[in-house]
Protein backbone atom coordinates (compact mmCIF):
# COMPACT_ATOMS: atom_id res chain seq x y z
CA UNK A 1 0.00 0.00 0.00
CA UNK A 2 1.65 3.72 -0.49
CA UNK A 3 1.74 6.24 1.33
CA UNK A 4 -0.78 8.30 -0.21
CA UNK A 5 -3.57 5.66 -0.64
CA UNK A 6 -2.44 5.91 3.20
CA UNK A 7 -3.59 8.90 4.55
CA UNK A 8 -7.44 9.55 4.88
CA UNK A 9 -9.33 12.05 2.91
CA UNK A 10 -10.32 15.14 4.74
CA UNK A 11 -14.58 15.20 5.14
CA UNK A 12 -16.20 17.57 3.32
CA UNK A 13 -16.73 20.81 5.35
CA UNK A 14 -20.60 21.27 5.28
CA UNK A 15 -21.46 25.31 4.87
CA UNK A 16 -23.40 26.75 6.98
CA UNK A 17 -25.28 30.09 6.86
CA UNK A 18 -25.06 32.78 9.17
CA UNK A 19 -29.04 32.15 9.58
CA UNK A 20 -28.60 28.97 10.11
CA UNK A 21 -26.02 28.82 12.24
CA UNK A 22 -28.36 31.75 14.10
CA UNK A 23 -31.08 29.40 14.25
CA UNK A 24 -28.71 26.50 15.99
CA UNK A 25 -28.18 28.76 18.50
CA UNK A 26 -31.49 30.07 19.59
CA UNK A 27 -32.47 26.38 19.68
CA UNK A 28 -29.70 25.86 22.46
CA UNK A 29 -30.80 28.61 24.30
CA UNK A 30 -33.31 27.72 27.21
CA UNK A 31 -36.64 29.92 27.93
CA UNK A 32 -37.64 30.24 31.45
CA UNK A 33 -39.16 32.92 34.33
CA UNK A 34 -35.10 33.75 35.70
CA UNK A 35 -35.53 37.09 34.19
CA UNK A 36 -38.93 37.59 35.94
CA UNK A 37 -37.22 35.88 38.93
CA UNK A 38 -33.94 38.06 38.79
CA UNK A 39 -36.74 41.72 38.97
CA UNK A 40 -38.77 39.74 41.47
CA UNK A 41 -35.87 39.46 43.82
CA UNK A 42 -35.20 43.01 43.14
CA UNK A 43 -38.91 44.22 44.16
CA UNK A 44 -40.86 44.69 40.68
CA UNK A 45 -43.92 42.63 40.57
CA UNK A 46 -46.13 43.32 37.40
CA UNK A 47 -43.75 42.60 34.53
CA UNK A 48 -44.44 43.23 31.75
CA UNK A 49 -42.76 40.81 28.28
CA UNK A 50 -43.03 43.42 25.00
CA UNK A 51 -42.05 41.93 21.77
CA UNK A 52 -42.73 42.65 18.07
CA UNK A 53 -43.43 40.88 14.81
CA UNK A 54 -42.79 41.62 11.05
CA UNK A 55 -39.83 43.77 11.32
CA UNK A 56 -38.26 42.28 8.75
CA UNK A 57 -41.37 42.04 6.42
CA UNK A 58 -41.99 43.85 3.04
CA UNK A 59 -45.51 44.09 3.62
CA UNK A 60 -48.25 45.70 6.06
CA UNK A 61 -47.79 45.93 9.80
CA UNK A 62 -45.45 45.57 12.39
CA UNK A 63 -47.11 44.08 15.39
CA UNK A 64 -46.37 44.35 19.09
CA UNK A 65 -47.45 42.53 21.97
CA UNK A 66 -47.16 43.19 25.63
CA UNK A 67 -48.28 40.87 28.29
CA UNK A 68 -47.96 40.30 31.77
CA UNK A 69 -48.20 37.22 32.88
CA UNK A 70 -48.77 35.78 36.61
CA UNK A 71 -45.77 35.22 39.32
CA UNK A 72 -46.27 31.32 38.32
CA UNK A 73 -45.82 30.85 34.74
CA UNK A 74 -43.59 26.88 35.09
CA UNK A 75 -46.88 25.85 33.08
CA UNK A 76 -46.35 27.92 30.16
CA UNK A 77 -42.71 26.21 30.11
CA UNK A 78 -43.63 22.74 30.39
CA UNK A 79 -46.51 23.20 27.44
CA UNK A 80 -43.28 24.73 25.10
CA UNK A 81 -43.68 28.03 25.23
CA UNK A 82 -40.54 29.72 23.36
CA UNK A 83 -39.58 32.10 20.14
CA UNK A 84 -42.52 32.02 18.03
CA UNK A 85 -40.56 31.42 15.22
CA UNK A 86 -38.78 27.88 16.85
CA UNK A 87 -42.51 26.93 17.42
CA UNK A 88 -45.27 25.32 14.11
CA UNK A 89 -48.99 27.98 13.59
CA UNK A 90 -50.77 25.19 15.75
CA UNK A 91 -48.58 25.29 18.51
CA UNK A 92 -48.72 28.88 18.54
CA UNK A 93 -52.48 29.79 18.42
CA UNK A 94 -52.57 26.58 20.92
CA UNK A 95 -50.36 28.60 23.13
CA UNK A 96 -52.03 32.42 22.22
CA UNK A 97 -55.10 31.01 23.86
CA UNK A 98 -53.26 29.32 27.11
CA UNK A 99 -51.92 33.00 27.43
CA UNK A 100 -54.42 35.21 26.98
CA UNK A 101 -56.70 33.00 29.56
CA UNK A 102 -53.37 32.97 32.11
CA UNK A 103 -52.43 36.75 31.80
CA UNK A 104 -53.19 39.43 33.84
CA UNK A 105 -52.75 41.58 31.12
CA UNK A 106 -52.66 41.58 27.10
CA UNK A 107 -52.37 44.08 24.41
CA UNK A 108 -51.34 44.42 20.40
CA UNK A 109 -50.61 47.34 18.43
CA UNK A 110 -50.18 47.83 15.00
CA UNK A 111 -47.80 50.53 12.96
CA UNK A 112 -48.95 50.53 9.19
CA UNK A 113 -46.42 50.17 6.44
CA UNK A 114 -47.08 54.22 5.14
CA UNK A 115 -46.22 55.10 9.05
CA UNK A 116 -43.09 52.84 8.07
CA UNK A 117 -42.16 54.23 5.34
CA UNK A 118 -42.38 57.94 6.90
CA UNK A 119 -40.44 57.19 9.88
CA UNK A 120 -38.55 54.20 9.59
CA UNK A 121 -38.81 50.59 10.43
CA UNK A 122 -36.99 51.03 13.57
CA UNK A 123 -38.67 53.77 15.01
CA UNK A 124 -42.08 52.29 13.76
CA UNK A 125 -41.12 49.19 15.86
CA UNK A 126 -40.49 51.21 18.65
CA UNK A 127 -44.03 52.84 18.46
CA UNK A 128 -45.60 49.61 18.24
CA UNK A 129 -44.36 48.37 21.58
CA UNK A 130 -44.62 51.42 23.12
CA UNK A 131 -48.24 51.86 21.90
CA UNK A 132 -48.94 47.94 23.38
CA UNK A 133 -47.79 49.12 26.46
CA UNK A 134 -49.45 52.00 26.54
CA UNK A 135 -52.75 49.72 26.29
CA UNK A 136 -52.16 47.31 28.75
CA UNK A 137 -55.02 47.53 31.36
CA UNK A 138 -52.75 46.46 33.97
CA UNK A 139 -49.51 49.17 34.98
CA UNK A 140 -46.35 47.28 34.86
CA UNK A 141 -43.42 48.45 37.26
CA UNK A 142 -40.94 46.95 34.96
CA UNK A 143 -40.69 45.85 30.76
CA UNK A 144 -38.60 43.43 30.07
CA UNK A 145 -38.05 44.13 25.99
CA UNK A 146 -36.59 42.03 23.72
CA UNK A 147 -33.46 44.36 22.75
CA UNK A 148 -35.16 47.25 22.81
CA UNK A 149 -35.63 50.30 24.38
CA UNK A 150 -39.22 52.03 24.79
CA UNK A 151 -39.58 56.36 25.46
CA UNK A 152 -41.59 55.47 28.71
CA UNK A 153 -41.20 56.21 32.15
CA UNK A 154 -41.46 52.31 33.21
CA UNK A 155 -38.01 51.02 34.32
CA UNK A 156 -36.78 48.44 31.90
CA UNK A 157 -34.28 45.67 30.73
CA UNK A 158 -33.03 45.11 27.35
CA UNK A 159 -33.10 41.28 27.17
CA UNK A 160 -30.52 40.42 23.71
CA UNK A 161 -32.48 37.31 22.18
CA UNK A 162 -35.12 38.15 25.06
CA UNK A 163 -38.18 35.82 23.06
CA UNK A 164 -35.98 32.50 23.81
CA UNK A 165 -34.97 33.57 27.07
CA UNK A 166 -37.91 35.33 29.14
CA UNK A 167 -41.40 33.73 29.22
CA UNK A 168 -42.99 37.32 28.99
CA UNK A 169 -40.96 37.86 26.13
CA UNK A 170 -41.86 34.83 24.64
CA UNK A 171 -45.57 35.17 25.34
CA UNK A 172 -45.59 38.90 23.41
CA UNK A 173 -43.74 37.01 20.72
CA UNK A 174 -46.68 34.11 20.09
CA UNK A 175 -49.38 36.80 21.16
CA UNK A 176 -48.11 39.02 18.28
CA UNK A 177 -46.96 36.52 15.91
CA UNK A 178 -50.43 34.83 16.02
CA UNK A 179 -52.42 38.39 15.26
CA UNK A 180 -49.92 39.52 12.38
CA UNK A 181 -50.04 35.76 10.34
CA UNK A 182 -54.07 36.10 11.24
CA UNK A 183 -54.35 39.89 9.78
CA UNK A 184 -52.15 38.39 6.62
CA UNK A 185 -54.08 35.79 6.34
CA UNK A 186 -57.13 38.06 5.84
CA UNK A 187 -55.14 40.48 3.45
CA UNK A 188 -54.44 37.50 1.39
CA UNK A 189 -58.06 37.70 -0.25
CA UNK A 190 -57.84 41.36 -0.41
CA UNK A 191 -54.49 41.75 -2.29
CA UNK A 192 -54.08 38.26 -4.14
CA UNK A 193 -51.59 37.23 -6.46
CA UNK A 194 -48.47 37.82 -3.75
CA UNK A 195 -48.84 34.69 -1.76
CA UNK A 196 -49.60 36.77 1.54
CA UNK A 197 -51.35 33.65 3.73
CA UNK A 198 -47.95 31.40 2.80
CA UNK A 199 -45.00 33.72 3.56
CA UNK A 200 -46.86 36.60 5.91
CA UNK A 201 -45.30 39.24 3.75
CA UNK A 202 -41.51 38.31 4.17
CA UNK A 203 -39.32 38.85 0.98
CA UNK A 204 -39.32 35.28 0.22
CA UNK A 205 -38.48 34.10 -4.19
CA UNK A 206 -42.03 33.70 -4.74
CA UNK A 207 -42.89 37.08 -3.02
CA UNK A 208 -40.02 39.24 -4.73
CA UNK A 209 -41.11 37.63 -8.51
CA UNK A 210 -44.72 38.29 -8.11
CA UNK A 211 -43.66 42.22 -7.16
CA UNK A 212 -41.90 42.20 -10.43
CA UNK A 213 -44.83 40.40 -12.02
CA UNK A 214 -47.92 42.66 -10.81
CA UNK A 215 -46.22 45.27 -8.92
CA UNK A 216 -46.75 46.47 -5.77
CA UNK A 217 -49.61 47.43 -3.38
CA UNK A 218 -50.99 50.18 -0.94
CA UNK A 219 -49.95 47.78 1.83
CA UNK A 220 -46.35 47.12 0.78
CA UNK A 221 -43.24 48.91 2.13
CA UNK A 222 -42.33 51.29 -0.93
CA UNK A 223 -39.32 52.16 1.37
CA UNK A 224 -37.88 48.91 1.52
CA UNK A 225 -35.25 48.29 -1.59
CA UNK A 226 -36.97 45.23 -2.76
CA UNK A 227 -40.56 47.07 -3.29
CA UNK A 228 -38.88 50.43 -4.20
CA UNK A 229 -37.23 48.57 -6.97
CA UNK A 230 -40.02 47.07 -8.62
CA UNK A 231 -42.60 50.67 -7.54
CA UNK A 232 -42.96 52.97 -11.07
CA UNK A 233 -43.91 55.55 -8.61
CA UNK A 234 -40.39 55.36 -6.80
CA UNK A 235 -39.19 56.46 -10.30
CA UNK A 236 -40.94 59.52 -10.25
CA UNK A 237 -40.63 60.36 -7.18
CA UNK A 238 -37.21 60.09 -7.39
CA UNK A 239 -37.29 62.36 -10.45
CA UNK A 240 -39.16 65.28 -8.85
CA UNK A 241 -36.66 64.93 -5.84
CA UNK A 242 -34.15 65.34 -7.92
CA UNK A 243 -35.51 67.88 -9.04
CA UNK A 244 -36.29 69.68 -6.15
CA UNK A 245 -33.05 69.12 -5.00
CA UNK A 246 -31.12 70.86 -8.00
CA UNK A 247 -33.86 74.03 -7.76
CA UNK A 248 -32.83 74.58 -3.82
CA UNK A 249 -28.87 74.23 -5.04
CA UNK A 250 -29.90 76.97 -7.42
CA UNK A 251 -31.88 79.60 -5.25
CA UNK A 252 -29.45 78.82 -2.89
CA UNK A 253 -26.41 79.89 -5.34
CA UNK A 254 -28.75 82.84 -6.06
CA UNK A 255 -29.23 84.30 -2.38
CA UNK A 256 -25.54 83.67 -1.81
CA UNK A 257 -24.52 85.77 -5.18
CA UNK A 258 -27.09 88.39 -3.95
CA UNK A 259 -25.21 88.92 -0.14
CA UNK A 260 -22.36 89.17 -2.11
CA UNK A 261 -23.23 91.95 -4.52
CA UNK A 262 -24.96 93.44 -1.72
């Protein structure tokens, strides 16, 4: 035998995403009351979990959730309760209804996709949860936000990867995540020919080709590049900026050749 027929082939290296390997993680990472515990210990009582849904979306809403659930929440554990998006629509809407009968409080909140557009997905996110908070019935002394930070007087916790950590978390995460696939669900029937009941409105292949195909809607997110693209308003609207832009440079140049003559 020779040396070379000797010595073992490497394995092939498998590839792995950055989503993926994302998605590993989370699934590692264990969801339980410590965080609830942990602000217990320090005095707060009515905690309040405030997630959102659809952030990443190219059409309607994002959705926020805040609940507040009970100092004994184990149950909610033991029946699975995690990230929405490690959990299948029946386990979810399963869960939504174990919730809403458990918690003390429970409110959503919707931002539209023009209000995105205007302002920004990020600070459209941020009015969503603050707005669900803002609704509860119950006052929380504490929010425990899933890496976020609200304009409200409440103390609060940024909780990185809060929705597979924190039960409350968690809880806004299914609460919202069941309302927004619901609402697109409904949509679908209104604005068909997208697909809106299978992918919610996310930018998957069959979304993004039927924007080319039949363009987009009222409900989509003209500021997001993947509608924008495919919008013939976004053409002229980028025209008339232009425009505008080069007519301001101009008076501008005017006024300043004016205080100089003057």
């Amino acid at each position: 035998m020779s040396i070379a027929s000797a010595i073992p082939y490497p394995r092939a290296v498998r590839t792995v995403t950055a989503a993926t390997a994302k998605q590993q993680m989370l699934k590692q990472l264990v969801c339980s009351d410590a965080p609830e515990q942990a602000l217990r210990y320090h005095g707060f009582r009515i905690i309040a979990g405030v997630d959102e849904v659809g952030r990443g979306a190219l059409f309607g809403p994002v959705v926020a959730a805040a609940v507040i659930l009970p100092e004994r929440m184990n149950g909610l554990a033991r029946a699975g309760l995690k990230d929405s998006k490690q959990m299948t629509r029946e386990q979810r809407e399963k869960l939504d209804r174990r919730i809403r009968k458990m918690a003390l409080a429970v409110s959503v909140a919707e931002v539209d996709a023009e209000t995105i557009d205007r302002v920004n997905i990020y600070q459209a996110t941020r009015m969503a949860m603050l707005e669900a908070v803002v609704r509860l019935t119950v006052a929380p002394d504490h929010l425990l936000i899933d890496a976020m930070r609200l304009d409200h007087p409440c103390r609060q916790t940024k909780l990185i990867y809060g929705d597979a950590l924190s039960l409350s978390i968690a809880a806004a995460s299914v609460v919202a995540k069941v309302h927004r696939d619901r609402l697109m669900r409904e949509l679908d029937s209104v604005h068909p020919g997208y697909g809106l009941a299978s992918h919610k409105g996310y930018g998957t292949p069959a979304h993004r080709r039927a924007l080319v195909e039949i363009g987009p809607c009222v409900l989509h997110r003209r500021s997001f590049a993947p509608v924008r693209l495919v919008d013939p308003d976004a053409v002229v609207e980028d025209a008339i900026s232009a425009e505008l832009l080069f007519e301001d440079a101009d008076l501008e140049g005017a006024d300043l050749e004016d205080a100089e003559w003057a």
